[in-house]
C-alpha atoms as a PDB file:
ATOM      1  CA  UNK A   1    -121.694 111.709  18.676  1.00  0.00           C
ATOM      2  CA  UNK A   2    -120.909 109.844  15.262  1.00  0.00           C
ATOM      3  CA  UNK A   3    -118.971 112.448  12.793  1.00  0.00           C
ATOM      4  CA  UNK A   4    -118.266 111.363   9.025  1.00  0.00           C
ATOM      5  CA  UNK A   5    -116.282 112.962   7.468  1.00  0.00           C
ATOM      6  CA  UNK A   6    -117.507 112.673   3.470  1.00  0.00           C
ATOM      7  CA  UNK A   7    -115.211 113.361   0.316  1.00  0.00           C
ATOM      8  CA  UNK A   8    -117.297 115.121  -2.176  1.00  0.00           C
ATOM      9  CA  UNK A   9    -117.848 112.957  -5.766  1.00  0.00           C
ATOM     10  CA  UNK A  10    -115.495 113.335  -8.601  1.00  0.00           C
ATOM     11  CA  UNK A  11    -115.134 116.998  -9.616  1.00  0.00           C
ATOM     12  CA  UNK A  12    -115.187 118.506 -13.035  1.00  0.00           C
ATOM     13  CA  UNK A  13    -111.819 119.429 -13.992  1.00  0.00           C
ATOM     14  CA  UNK A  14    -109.513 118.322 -16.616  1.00  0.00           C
ATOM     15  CA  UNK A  15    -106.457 116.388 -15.328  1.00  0.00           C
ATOM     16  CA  UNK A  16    -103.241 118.211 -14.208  1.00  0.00           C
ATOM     17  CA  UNK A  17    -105.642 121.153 -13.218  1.00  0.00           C
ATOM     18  CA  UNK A  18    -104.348 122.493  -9.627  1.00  0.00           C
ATOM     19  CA  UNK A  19    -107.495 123.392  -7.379  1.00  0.00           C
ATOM     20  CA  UNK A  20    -108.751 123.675  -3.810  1.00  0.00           C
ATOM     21  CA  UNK A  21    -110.694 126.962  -3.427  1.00  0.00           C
ATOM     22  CA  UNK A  22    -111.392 127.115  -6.901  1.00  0.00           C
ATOM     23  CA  UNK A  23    -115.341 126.433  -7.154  1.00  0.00           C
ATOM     24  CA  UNK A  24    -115.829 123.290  -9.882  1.00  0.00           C
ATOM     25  CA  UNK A  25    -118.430 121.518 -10.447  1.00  0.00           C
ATOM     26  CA  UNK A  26    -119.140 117.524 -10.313  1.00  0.00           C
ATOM     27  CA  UNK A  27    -118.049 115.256 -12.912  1.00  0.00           C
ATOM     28  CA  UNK A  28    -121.221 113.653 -15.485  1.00  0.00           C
ATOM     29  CA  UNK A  29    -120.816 110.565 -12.738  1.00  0.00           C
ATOM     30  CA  UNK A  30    -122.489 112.671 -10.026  1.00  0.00           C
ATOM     31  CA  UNK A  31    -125.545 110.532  -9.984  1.00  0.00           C
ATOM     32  CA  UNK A  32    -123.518 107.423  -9.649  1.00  0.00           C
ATOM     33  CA  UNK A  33    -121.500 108.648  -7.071  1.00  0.00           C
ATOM     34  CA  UNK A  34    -124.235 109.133  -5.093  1.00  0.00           C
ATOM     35  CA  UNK A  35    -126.166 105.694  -5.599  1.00  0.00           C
ATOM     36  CA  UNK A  36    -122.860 104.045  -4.202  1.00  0.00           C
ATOM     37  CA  UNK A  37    -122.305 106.523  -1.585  1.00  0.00           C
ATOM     38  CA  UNK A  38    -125.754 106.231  -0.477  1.00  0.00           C
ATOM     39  CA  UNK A  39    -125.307 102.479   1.498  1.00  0.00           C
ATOM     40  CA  UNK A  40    -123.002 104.045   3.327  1.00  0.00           C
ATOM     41  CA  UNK A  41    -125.247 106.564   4.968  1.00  0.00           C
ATOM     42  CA  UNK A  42    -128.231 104.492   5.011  1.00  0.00           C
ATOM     43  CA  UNK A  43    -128.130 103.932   8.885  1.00  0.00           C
ATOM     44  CA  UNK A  44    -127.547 107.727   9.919  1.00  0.00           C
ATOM     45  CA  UNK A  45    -130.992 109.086  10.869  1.00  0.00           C
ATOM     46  CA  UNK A  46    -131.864 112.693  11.010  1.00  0.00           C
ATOM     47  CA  UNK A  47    -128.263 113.795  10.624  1.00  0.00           C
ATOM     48  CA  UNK A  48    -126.757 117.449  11.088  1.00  0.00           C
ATOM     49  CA  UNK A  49    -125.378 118.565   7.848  1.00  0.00           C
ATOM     50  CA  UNK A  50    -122.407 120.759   7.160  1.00  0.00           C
ATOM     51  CA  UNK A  51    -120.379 121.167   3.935  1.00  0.00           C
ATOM     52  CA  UNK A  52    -117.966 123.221   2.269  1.00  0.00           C
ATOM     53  CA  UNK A  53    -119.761 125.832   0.543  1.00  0.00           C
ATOM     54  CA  UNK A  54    -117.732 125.132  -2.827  1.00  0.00           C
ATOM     55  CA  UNK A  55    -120.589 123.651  -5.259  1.00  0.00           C
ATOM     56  CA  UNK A  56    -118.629 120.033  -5.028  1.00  0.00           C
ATOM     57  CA  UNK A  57    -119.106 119.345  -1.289  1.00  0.00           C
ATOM     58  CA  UNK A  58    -122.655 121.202  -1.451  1.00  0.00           C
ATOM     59  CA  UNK A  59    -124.392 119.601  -3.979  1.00  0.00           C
ATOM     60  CA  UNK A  60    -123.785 116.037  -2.633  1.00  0.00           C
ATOM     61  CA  UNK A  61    -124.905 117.695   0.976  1.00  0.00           C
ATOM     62  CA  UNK A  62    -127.858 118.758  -0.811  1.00  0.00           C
ATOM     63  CA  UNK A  63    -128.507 115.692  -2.061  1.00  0.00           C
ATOM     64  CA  UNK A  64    -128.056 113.569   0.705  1.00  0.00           C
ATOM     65  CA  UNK A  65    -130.809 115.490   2.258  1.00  0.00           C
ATOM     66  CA  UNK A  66    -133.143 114.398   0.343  1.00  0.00           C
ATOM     67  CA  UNK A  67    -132.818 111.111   1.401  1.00  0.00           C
ATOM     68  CA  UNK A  68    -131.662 111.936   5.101  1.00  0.00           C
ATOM     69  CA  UNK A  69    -134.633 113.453   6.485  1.00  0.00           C
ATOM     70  CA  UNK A  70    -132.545 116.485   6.987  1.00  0.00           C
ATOM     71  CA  UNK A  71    -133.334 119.817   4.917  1.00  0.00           C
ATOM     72  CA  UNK A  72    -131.491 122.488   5.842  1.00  0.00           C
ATOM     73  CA  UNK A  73    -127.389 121.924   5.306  1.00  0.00           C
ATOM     74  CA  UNK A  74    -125.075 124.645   6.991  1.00  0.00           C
ATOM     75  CA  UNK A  75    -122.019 125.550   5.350  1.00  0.00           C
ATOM     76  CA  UNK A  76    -118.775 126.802   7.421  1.00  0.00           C
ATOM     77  CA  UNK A  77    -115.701 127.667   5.259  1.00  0.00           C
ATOM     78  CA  UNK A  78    -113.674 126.122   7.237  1.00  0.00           C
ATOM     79  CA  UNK A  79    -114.191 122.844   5.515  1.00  0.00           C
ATOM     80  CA  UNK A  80    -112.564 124.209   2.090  1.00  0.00           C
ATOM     81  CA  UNK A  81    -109.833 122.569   0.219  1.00  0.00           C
ATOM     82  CA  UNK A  82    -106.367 123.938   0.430  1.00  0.00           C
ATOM     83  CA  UNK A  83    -106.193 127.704  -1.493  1.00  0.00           C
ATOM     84  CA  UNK A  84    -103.544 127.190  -4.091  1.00  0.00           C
ATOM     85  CA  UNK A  85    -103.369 130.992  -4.447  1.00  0.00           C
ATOM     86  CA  UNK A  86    -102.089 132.208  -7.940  1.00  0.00           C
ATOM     87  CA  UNK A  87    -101.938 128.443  -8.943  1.00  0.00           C
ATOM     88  CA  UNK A  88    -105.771 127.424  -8.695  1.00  0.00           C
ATOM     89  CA  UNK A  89    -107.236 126.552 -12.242  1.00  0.00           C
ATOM     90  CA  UNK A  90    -103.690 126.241 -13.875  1.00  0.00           C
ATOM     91  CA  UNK A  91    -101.826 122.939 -15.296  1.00  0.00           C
ATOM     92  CA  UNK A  92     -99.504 121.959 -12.843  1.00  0.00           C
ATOM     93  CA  UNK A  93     -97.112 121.770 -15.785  1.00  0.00           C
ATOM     94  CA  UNK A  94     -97.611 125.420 -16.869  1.00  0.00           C
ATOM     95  CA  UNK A  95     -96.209 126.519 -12.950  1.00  0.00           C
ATOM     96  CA  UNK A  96     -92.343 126.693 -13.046  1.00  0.00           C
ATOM     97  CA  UNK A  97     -91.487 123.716 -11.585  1.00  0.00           C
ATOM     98  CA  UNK A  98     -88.774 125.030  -9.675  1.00  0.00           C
ATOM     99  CA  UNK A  99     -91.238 126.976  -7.333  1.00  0.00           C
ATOM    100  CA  UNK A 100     -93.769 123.819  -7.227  1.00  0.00           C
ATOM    101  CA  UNK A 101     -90.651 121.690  -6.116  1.00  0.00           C
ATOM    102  CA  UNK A 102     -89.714 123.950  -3.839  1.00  0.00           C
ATOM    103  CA  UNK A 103     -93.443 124.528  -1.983  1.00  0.00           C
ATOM    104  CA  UNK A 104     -93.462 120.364  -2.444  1.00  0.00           C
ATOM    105  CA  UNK A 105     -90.511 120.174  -0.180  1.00  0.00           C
ATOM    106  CA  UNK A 106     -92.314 122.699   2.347  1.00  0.00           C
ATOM    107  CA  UNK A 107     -95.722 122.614   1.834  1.00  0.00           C
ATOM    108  CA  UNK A 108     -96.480 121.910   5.504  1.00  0.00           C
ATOM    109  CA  UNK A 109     -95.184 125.211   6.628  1.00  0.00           C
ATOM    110  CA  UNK A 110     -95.169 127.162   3.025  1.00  0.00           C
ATOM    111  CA  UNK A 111     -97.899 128.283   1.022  1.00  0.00           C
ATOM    112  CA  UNK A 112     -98.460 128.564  -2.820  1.00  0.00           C
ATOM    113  CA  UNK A 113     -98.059 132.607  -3.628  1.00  0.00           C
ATOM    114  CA  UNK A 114    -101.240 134.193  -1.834  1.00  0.00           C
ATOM    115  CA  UNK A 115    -102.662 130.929  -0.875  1.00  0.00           C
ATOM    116  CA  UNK A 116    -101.992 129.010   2.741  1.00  0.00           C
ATOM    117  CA  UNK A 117     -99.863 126.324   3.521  1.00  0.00           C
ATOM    118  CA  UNK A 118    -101.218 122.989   4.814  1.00  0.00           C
ATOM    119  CA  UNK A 119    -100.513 124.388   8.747  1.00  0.00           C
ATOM    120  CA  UNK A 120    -102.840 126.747   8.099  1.00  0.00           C
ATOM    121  CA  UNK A 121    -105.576 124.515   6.319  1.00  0.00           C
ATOM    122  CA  UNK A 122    -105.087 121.963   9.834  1.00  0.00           C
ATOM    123  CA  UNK A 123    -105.568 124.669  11.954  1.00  0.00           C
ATOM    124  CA  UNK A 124    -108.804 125.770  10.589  1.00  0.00           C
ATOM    125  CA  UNK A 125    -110.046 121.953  10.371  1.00  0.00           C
ATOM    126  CA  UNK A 126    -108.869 121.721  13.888  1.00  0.00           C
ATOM    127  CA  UNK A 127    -111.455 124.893  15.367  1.00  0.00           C
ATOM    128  CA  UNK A 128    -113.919 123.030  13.571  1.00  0.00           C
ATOM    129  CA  UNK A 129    -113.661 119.936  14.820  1.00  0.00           C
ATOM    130  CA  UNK A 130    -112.973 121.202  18.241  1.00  0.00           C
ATOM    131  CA  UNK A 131    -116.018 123.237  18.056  1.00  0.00           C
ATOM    132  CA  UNK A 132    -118.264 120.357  16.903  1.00  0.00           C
ATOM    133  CA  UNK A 133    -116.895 117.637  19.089  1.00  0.00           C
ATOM    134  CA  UNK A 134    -118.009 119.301  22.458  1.00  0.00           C
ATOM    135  CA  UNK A 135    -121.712 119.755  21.062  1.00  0.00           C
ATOM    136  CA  UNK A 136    -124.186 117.938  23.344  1.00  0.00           C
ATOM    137  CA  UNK A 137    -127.329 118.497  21.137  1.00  0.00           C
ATOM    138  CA  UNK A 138    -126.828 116.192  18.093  1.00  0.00           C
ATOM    139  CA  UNK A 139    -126.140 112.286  17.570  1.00  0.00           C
ATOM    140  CA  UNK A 140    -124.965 112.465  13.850  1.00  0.00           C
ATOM    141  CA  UNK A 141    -123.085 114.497  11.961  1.00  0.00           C
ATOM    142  CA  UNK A 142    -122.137 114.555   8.055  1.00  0.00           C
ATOM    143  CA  UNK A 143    -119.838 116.600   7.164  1.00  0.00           C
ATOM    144  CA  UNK A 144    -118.863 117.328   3.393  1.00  0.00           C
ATOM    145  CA  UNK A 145    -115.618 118.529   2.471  1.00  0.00           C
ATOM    146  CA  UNK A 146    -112.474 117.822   1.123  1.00  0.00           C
ATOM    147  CA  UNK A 147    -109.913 115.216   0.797  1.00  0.00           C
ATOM    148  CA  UNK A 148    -107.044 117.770   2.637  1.00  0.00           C
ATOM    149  CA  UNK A 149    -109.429 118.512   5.410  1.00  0.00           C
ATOM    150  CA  UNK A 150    -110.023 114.949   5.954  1.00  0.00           C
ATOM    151  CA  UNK A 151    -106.210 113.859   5.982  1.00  0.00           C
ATOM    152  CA  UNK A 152    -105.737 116.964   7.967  1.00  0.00           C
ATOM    153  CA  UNK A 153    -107.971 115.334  11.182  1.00  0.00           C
ATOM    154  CA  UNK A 154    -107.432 111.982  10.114  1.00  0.00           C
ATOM    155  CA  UNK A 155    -103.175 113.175  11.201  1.00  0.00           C
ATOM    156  CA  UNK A 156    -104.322 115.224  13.906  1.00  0.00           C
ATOM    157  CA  UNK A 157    -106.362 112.557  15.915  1.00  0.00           C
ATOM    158  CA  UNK A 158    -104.319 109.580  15.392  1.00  0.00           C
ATOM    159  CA  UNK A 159    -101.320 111.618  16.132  1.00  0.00           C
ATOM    160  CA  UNK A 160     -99.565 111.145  12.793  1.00  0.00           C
ATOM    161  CA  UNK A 161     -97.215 113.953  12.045  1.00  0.00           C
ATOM    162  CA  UNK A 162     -98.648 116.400   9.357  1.00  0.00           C
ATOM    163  CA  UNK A 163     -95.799 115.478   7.242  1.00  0.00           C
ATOM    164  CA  UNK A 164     -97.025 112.251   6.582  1.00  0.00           C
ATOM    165  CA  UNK A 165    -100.789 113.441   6.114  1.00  0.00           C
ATOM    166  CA  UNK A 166    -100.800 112.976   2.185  1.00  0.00           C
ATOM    167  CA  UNK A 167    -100.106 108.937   2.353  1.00  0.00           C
ATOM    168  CA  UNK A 168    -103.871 108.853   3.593  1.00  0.00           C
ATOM    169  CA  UNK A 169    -106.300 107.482   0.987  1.00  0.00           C
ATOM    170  CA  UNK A 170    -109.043 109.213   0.668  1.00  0.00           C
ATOM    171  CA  UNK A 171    -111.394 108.859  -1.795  1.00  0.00           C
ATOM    172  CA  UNK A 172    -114.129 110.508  -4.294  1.00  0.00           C
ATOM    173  CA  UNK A 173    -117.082 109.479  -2.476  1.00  0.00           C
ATOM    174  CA  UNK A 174    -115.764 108.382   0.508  1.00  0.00           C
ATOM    175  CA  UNK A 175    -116.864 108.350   4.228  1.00  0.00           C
ATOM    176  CA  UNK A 176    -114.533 108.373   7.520  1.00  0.00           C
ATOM    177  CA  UNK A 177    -116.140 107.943  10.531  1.00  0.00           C
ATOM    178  CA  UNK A 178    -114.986 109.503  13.814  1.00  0.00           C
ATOM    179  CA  UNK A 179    -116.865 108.941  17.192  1.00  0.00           C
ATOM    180  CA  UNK A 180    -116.845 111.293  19.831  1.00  0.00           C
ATOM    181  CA  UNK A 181    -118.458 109.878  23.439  1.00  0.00           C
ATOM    182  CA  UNK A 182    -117.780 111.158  26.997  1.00  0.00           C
ATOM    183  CA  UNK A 183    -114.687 113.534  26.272  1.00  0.00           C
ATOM    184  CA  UNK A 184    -113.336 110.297  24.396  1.00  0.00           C
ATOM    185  CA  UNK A 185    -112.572 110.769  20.719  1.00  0.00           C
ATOM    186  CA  UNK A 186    -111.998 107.255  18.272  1.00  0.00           C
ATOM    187  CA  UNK A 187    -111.089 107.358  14.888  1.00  0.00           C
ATOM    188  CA  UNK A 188    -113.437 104.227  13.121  1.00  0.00           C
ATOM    189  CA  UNK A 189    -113.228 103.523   9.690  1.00  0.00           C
ATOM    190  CA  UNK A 190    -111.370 105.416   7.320  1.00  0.00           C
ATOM    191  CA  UNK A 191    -111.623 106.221   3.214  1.00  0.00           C
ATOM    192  CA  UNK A 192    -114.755 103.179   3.059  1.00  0.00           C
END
């Protein structure tokens, strides 16, 4: 089975905005985005499609089914962003700084005031890709989602500690492709 993991296109949000469950829209560049990402996909036939159900990840799913000879794209929650909590939609700079440097610090194991921490958004990427991994009925897989799900199974399969997770590049647009063949699980290329 051939996963990829795909970063949804450049959102619309102003910068300094904090969000991860918060449901924006894609940037005016959407159509762009999606010529260049399209190469990239070009040799994945009749894919399964799953995406976050925020509007980001799920438009570009829908999209890429046009083009994909796939219709129908299942969404599983599991592939959300990080929730922020009380924080989502705000300027990082209007958040006392005291409490962001504090969840900075902790973020692994702390979460933003009614939100999760990043333990909790790995865990939940981790049942997913568990799940998926051990299905015998599909070749391809595209998944859409988010750049801390990806860094979250990027860490978990090549057995870098989740406190290093963040240094992972991951791009708008971008694909990471994971290959899963008898029991045997291979990280190939990652953020192209």
């Amino acid at each position: 089975m051939n996963i990829y993991l795909i970063r949804h296109t450049l959102p619309k949000v102003a910068p300094g905005i904090c969000y991860g469950h918060a449901d924006v829209d894609v940037a005016d560049t959407f159509e762009d985005e999606l010529k260049k990402l399209q190469p990239k996909l070009s040799h994945v036939i009749q894919p399964l499609l799953i995406s976050s159900p925020l509007r980001r990840c799920l438009k570009l799913a829908n999209e890429v089914a046009k083009y994909s000879e796939t219709f129908a794209v299942q969404t599983d929650e599991r592939l959300m962003e990080l929730n922020f909590g009380d924080w989502e939609l705000r300027n990082w700079h209007d958040i006392p700084q005291g409490i962001v440097a504090e969840w900075s610090d902790e973020h692994i194991r702390q979460a933003p005031p009614n939100g999760e921490s990043y333990v909790q958004l790995h865990t939940r990427a981790k049942h997913f890709f568990e799940e998926l991994s051990v299905r015998k009925d599909i070749e391809h897989v595209l998944v859409f989602t988010h750049a801390g799900v990806i860094r979250a199974l990027v860490s978990e399969l090549s057995g870098m500690p989740l406190t290093a997770a963040a240094s992972i590049a991951v791009d708008y647009g971008s694909v990471t492709h994971i290959s899963v063949e008898h029991g045997i699980t291979q990280l190939g290329l990652i953020n192209a």
